[in-house]
C-alpha atoms as a PDB file:
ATOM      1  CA  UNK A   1     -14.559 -77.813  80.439  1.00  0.00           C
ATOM      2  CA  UNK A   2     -15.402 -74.390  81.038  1.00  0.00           C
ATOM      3  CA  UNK A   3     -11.966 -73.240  81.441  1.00  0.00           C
ATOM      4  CA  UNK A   4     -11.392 -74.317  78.210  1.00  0.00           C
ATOM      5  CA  UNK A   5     -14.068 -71.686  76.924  1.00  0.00           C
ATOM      6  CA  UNK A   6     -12.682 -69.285  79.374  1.00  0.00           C
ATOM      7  CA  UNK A   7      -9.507 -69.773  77.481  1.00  0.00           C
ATOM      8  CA  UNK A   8     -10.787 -70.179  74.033  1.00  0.00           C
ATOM      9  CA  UNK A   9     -12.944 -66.652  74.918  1.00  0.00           C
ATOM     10  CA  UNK A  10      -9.524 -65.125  76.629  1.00  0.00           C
ATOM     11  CA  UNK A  11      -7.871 -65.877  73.027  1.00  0.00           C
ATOM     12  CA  UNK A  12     -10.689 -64.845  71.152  1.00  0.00           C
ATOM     13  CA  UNK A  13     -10.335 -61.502  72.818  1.00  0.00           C
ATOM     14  CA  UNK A  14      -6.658 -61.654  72.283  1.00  0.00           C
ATOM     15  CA  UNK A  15      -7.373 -61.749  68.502  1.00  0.00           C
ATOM     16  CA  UNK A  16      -9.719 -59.625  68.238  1.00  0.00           C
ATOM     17  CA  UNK A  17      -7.627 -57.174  69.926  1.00  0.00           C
ATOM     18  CA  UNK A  18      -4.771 -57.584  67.826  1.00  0.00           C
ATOM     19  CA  UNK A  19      -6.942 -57.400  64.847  1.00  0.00           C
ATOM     20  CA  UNK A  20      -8.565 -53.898  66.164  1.00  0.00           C
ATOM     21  CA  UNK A  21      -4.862 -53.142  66.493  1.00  0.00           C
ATOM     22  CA  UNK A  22      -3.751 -53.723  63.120  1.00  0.00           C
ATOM     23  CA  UNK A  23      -6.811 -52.299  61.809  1.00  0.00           C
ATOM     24  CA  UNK A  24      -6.634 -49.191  64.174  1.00  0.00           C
ATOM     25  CA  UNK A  25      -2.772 -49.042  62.736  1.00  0.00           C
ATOM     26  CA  UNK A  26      -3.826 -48.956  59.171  1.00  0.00           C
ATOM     27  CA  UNK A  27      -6.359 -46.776  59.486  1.00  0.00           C
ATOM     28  CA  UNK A  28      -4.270 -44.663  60.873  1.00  0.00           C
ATOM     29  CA  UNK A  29      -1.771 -44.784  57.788  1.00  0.00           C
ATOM     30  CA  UNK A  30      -5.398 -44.781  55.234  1.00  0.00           C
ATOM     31  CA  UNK A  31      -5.916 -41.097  57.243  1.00  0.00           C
ATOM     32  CA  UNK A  32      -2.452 -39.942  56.903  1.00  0.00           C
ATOM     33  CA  UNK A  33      -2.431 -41.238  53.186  1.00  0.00           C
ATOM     34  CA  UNK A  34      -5.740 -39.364  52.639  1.00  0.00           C
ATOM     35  CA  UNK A  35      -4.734 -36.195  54.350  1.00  0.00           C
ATOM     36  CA  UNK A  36      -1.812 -36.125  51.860  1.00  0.00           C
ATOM     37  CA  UNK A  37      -3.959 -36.551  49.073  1.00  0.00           C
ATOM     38  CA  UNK A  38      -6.360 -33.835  50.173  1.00  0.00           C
ATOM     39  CA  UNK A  39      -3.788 -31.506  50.461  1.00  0.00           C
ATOM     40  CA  UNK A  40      -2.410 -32.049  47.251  1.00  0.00           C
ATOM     41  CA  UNK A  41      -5.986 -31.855  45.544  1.00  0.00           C
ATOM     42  CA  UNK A  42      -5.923 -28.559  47.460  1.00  0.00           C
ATOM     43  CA  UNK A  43      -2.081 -27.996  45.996  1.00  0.00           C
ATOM     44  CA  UNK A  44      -3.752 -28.983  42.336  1.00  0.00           C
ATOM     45  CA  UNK A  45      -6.605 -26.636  42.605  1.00  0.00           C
ATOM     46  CA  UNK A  46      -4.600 -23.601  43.414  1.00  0.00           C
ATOM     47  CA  UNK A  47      -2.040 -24.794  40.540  1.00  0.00           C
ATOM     48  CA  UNK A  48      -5.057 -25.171  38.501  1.00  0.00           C
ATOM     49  CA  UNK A  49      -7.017 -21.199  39.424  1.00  0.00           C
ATOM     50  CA  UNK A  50      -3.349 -20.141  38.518  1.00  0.00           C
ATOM     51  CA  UNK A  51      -3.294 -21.702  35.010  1.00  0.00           C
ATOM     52  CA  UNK A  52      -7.096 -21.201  34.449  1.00  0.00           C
ATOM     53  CA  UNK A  53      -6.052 -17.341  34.831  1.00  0.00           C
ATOM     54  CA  UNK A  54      -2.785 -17.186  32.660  1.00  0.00           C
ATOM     55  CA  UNK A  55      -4.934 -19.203  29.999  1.00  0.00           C
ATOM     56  CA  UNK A  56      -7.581 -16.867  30.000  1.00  0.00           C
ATOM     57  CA  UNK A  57      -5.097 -13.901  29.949  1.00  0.00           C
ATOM     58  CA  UNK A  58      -3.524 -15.428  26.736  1.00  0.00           C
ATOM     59  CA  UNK A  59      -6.866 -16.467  25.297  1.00  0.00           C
ATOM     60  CA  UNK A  60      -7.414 -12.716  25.447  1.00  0.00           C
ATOM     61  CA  UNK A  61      -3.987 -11.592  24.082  1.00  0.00           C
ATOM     62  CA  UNK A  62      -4.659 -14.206  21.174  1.00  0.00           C
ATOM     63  CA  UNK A  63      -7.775 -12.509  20.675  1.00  0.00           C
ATOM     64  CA  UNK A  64      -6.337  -8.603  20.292  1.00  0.00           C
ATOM     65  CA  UNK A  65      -3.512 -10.216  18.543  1.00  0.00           C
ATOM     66  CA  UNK A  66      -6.601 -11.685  15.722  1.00  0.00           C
ATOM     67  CA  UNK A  67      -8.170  -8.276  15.693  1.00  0.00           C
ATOM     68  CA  UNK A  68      -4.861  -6.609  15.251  1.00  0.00           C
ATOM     69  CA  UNK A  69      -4.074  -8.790  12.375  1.00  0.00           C
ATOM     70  CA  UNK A  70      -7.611  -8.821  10.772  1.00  0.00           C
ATOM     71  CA  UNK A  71      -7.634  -5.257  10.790  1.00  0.00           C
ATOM     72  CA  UNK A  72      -4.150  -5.165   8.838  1.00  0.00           C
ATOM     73  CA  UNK A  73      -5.277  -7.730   7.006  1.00  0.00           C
ATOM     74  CA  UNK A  74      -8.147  -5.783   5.193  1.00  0.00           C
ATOM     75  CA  UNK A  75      -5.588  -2.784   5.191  1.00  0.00           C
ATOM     76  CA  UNK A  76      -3.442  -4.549   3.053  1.00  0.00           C
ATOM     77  CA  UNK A  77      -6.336  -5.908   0.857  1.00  0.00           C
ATOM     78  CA  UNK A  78      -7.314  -2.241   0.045  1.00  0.00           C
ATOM     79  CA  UNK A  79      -3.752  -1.445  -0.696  1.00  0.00           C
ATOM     80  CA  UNK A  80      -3.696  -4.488  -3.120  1.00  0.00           C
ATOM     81  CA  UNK A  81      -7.734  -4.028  -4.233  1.00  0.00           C
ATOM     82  CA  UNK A  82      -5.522  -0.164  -5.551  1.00  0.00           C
ATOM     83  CA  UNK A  83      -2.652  -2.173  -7.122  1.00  0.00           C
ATOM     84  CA  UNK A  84      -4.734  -4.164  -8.460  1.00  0.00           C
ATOM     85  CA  UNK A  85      -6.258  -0.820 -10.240  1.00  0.00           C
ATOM     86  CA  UNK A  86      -3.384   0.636 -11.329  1.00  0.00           C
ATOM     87  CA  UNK A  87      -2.105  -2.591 -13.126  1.00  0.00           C
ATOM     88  CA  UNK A  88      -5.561  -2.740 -14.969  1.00  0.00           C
ATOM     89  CA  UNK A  89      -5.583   1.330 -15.980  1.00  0.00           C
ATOM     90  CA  UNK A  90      -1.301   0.566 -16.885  1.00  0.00           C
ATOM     91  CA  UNK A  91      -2.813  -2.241 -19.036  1.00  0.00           C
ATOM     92  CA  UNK A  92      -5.767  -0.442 -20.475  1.00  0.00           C
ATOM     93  CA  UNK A  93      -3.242   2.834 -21.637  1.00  0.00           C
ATOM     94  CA  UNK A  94      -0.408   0.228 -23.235  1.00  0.00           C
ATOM     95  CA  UNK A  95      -3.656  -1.314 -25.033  1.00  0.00           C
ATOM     96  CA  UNK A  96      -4.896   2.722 -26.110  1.00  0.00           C
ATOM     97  CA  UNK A  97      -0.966   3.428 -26.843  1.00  0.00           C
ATOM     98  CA  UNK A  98      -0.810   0.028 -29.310  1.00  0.00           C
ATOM     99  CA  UNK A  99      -4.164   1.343 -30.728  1.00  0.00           C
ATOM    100  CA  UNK A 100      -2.754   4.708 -31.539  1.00  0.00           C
ATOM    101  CA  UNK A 101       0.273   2.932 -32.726  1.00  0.00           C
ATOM    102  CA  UNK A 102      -1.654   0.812 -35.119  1.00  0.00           C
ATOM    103  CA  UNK A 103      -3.587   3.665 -36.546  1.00  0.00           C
ATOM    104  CA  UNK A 104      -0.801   5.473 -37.027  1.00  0.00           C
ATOM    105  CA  UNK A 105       1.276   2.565 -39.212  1.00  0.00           C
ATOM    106  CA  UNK A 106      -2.080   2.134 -41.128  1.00  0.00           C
ATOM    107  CA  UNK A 107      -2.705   5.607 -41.681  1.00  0.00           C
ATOM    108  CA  UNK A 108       0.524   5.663 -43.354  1.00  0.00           C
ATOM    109  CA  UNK A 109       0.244   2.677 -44.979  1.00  0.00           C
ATOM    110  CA  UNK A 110      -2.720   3.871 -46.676  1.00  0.00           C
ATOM    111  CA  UNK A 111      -1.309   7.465 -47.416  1.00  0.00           C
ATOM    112  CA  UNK A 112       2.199   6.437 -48.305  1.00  0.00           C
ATOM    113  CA  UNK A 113       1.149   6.575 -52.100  1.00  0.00           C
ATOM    114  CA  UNK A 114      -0.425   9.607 -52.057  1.00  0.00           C
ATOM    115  CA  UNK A 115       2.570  10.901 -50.103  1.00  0.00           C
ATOM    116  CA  UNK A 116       4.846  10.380 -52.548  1.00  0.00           C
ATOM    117  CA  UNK A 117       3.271  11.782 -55.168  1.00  0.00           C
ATOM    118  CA  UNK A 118       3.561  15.179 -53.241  1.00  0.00           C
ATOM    119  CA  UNK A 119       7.069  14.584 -52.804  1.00  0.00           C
ATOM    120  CA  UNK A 120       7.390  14.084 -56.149  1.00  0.00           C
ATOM    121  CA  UNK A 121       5.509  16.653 -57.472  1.00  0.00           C
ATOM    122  CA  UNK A 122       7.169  18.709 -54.617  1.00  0.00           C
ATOM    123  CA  UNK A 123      10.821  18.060 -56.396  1.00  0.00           C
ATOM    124  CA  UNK A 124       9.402  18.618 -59.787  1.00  0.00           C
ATOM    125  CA  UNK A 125       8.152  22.510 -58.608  1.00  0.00           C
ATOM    126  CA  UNK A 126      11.562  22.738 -56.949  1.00  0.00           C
ATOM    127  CA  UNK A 127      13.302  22.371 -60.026  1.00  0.00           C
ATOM    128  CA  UNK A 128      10.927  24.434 -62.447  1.00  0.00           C
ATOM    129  CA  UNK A 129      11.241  27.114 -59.731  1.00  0.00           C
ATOM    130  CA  UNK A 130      15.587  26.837 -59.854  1.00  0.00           C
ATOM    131  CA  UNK A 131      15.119  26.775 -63.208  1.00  0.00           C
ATOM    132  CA  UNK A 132      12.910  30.145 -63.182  1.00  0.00           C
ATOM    133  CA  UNK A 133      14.736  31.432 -61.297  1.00  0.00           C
ATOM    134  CA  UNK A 134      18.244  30.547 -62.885  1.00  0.00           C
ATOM    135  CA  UNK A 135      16.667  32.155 -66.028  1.00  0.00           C
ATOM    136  CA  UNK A 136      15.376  35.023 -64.301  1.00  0.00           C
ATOM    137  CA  UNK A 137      18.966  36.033 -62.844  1.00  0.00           C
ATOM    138  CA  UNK A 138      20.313  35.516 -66.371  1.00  0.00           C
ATOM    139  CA  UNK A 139      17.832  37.780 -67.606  1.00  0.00           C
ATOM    140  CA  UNK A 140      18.919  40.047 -65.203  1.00  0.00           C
ATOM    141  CA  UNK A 141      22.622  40.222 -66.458  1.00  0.00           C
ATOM    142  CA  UNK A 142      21.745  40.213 -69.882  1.00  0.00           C
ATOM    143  CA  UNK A 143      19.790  43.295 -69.441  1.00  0.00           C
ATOM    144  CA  UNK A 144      22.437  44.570 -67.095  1.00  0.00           C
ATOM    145  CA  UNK A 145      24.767  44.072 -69.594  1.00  0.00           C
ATOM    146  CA  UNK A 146      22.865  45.686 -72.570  1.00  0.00           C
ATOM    147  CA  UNK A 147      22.619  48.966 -70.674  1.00  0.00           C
END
């Protein structure tokens, strides 16, 4: 009966190497799989410094880009703030020039009476002066004629 533990030992060992073998075979392939992963974490981490360093360069170009436009920005605010002024002085002399305007309709308005009494007063002294002076000329020739 000992042989048979001899034997059952003998293919005990046999397993057992087999199993070490198949175990010593995949951890083989678990090393090659893990050196290919490490070396493309070391692939993604150079990708990665590269993109850090574009993104920063473009985070800065973004940022003189803001400046740039900020500062044209509140250029074109003063030009419009000035526009802005101009509109309100063009609106302030139409409002003086319909002032004037109204003064001038209700100045006349309230003279237009008294202005045409001149005007007639002015043709009446018009015609007394023709008339004195019509009378004068005949006078003239009359006397011009007597001599």
């Amino acid at each position: 009966m000992t042989w048979i533990l001899y034997i059952s030992a003998l293919i005990a060992a046999i397993a057992f190497a087999v199993l070490v073998g198949y175990l010593v075979q995949t951890l083989k392939a678990l090393r090659t799989t893990l050196d290919n992963v490490a070396s493309t974490v070391d692939s993604l981490e150079q990708q990665m410094t590269g993109i850090t360093r574009e993104t920063e360069r473009l985070l800065n170009n973004t940022n003189k880009l803001t400046e740039d436009i900020q500062g044209k920005s509140q250029a074109l605010d003063i030009v419009f703030d000035q526009v802005k002024e101009v509109g309100t002085s063009l609106g302030t002399l139409n409002e003086s020039f319909k002032n004037i305007s109204n003064q001038v309709v209700s100045g006349t308005e309230r003279y237009s009476d008294q202005v045409e009494k001149v005007v007639e007063w002015s043709s009446a002294l018009m015609k007394i002066w023709q008339k004195w002076k019509v009378k004068q000329k005949a006078t003239e020739e009359y006397l011009e004629h007597k001599d």
